[in-house]
Protein backbone atom coordinates (compact mmCIF):
# COMPACT_ATOMS: atom_id res chain seq x y z
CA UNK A 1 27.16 28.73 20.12
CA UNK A 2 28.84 26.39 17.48
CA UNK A 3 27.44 24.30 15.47
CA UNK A 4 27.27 20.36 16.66
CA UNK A 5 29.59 17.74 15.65
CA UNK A 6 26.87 15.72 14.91
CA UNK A 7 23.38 15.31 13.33
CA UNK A 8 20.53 12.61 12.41
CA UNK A 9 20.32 13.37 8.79
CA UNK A 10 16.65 11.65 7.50
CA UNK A 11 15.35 8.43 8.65
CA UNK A 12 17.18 5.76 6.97
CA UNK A 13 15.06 2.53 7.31
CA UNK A 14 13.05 0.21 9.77
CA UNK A 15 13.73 -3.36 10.42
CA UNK A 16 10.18 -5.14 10.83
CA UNK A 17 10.89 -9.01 12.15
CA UNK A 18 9.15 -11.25 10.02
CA UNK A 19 7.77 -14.86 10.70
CA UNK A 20 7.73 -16.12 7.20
CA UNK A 21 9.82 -13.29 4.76
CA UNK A 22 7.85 -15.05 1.70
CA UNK A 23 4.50 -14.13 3.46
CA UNK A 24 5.51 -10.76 4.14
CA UNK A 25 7.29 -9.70 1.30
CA UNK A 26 3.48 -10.70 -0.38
CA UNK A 27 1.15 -8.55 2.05
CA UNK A 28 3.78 -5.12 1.39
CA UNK A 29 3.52 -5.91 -2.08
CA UNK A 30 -0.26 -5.83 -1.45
CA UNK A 31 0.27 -2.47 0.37
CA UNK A 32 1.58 -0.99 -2.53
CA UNK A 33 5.62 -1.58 -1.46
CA UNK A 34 8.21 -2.50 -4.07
CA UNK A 35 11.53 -4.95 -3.46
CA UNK A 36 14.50 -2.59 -3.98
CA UNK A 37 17.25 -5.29 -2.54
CA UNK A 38 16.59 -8.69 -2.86
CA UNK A 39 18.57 -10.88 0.26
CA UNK A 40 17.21 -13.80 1.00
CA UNK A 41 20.32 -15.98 0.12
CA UNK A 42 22.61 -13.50 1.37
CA UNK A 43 25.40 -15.16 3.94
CA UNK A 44 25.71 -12.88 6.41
CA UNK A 45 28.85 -11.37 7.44
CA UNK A 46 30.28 -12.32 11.19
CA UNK A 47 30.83 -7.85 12.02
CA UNK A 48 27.07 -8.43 12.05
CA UNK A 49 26.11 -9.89 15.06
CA UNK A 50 28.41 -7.24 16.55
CA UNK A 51 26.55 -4.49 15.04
CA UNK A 52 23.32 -5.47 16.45
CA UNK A 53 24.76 -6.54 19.82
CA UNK A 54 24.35 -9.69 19.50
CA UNK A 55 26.70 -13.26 19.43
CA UNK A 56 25.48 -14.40 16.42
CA UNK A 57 23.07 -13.54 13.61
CA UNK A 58 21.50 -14.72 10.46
CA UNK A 59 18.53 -14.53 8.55
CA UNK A 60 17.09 -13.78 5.65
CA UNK A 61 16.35 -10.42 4.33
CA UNK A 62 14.07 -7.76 1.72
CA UNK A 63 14.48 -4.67 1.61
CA UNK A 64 11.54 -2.51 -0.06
CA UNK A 65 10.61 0.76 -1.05
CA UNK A 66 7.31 3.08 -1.79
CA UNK A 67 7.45 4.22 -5.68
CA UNK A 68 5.66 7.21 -4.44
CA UNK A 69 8.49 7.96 -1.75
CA UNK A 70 11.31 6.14 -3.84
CA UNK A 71 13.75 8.48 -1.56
CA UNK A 72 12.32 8.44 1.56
CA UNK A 73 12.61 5.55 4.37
CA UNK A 74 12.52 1.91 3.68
CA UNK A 75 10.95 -1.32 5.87
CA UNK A 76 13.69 -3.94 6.03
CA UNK A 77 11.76 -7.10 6.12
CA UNK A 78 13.90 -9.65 7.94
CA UNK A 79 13.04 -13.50 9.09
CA UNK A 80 15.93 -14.05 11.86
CA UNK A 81 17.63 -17.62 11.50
CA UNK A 82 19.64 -17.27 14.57
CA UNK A 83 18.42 -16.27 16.72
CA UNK A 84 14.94 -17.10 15.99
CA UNK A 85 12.44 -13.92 16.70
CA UNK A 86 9.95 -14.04 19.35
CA UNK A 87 5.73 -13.02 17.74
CA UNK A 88 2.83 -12.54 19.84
CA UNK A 89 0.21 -14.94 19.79
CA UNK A 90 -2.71 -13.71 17.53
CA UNK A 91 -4.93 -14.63 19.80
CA UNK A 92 -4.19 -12.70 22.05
CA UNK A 93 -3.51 -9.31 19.91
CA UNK A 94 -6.48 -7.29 22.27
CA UNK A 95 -4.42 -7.99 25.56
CA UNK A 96 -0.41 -6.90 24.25
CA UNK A 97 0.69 -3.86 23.61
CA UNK A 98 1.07 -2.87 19.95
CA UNK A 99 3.56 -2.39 17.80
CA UNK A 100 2.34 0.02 15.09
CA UNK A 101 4.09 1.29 11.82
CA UNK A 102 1.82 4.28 10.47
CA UNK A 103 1.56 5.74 6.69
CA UNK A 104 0.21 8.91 5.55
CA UNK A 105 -2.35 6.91 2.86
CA UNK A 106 -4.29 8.72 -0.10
CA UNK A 107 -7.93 7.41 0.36
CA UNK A 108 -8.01 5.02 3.06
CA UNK A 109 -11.84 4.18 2.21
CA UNK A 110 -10.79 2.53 -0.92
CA UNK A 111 -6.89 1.72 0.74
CA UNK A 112 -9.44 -0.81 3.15
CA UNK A 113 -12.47 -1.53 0.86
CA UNK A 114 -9.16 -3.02 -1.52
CA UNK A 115 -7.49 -4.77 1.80
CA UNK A 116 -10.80 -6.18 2.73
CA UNK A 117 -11.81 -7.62 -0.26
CA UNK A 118 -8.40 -8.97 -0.30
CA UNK A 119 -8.38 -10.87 2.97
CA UNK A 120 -6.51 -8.20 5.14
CA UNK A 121 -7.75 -8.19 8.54
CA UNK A 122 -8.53 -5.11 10.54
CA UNK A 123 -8.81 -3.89 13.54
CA UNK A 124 -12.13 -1.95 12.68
CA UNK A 125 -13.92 -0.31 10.23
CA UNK A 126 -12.33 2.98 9.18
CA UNK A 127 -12.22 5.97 12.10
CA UNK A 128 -13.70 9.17 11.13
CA UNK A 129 -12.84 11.47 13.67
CA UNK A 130 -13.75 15.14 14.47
CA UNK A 131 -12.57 16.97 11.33
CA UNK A 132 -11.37 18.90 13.65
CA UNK A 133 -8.50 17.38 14.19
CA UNK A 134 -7.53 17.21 10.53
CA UNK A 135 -7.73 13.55 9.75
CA UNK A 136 -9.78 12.19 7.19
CA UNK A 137 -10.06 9.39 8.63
CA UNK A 138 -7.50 6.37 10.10
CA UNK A 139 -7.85 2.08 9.24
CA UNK A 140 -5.17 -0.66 11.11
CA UNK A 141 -4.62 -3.58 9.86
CA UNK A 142 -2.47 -6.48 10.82
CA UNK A 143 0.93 -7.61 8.98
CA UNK A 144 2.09 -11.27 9.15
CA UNK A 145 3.68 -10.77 12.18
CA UNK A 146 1.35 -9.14 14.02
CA UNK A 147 2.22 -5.44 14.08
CA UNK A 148 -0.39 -2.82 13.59
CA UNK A 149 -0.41 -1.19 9.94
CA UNK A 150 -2.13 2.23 10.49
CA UNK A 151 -3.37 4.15 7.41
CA UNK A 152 -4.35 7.34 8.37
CA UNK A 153 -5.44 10.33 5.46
CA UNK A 154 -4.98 13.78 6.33
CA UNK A 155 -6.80 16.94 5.57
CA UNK A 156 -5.70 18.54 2.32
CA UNK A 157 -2.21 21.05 4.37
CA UNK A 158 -2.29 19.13 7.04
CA UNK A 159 1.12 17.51 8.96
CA UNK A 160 0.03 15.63 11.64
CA UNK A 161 -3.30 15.34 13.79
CA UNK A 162 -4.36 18.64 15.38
CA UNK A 163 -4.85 16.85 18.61
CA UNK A 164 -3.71 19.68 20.74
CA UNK A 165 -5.94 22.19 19.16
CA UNK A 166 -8.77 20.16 19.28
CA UNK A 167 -8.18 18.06 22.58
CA UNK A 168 -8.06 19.85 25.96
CA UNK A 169 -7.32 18.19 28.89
CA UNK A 170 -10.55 16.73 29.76
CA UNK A 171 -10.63 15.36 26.45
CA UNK A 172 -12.38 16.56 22.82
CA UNK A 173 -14.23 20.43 22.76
């Protein structure tokens, strides 16, 4: 069979919709995050809107970076001007659906005694699972904007959650 003409090559960035870009360009800071490409008084471009589908778009935009993963995939903080972005009501964050960006975190004790102290609200206290199913344990807190941040530490080896190992269908062993 020959080889495709094709292929995904790494994941690039993701774009996470901010309400205020000031306010969240300060709580990924907190998270350890670093600017790498500063555009908040960028014009943007007209081919833009096409890009994204839409019939026209602005806004304001950071782009940032983990020093620890200077190479690997970057959050995109953008406030949309036009058209304006649509947030869930914080009130009512137990009744919609999530929308969750994860990172692998080195101690999450201290990654949400640190948030805590700093005013970062979470979901609950850290989750210590079965260590069966490899995870240290697992904290979510919430951005700006209302997504879920989960920080979730894995056993020492480990690349992601042993959850069919340790899960059978009629739930944990």
């Amino acid at each position: 069979m020959s080889e495709a003409a094709w292929a995904l090559s790494r994941f690039y960035h993701t774009v996470v919709n901010c309400r205020d870009l000031d306010e969240s360009v300060a709580f990924y800071r907190l998270l350890g995050f670093e600017v790498l490409n500063d555009r908040r008084n960028v014009v943007w471009p007209e081919f833009v809107a096409g890009i994204f589908g839409l019939a026209k778009a602005d806004g304001r935009g950071v782009l940032m970076v983990l020093p620890s993963d200077p190479d690997g995939p970057m959050i995109d903080l953008i406030e949309w001007v036009e058209p304006r972005a649509a947030f869930p009501d914080p009130a009512a964050r137990r009744q919609a659906v999530p929308r969750i960006i994860a990172f692998r975190t080195r101690n999450v004790h201290a990654a949400y005694a640190a948030l805590t102290q700093a005013g970062v609200v979470f979901t609950q206290p850290v989750h210590t699972p079965d260590a069966n199913l490899g995870i240290v344990g697992t904290a979510c807190c919430y951005d700006p904007n209302g997504n879920i941040i989960e920080m979730i530490e894995l056993q020492p080896g480990v690349r992601h959650s042993r959850a069919n190992e340790a899960l059978g269908a009629d739930g944990p062993r």
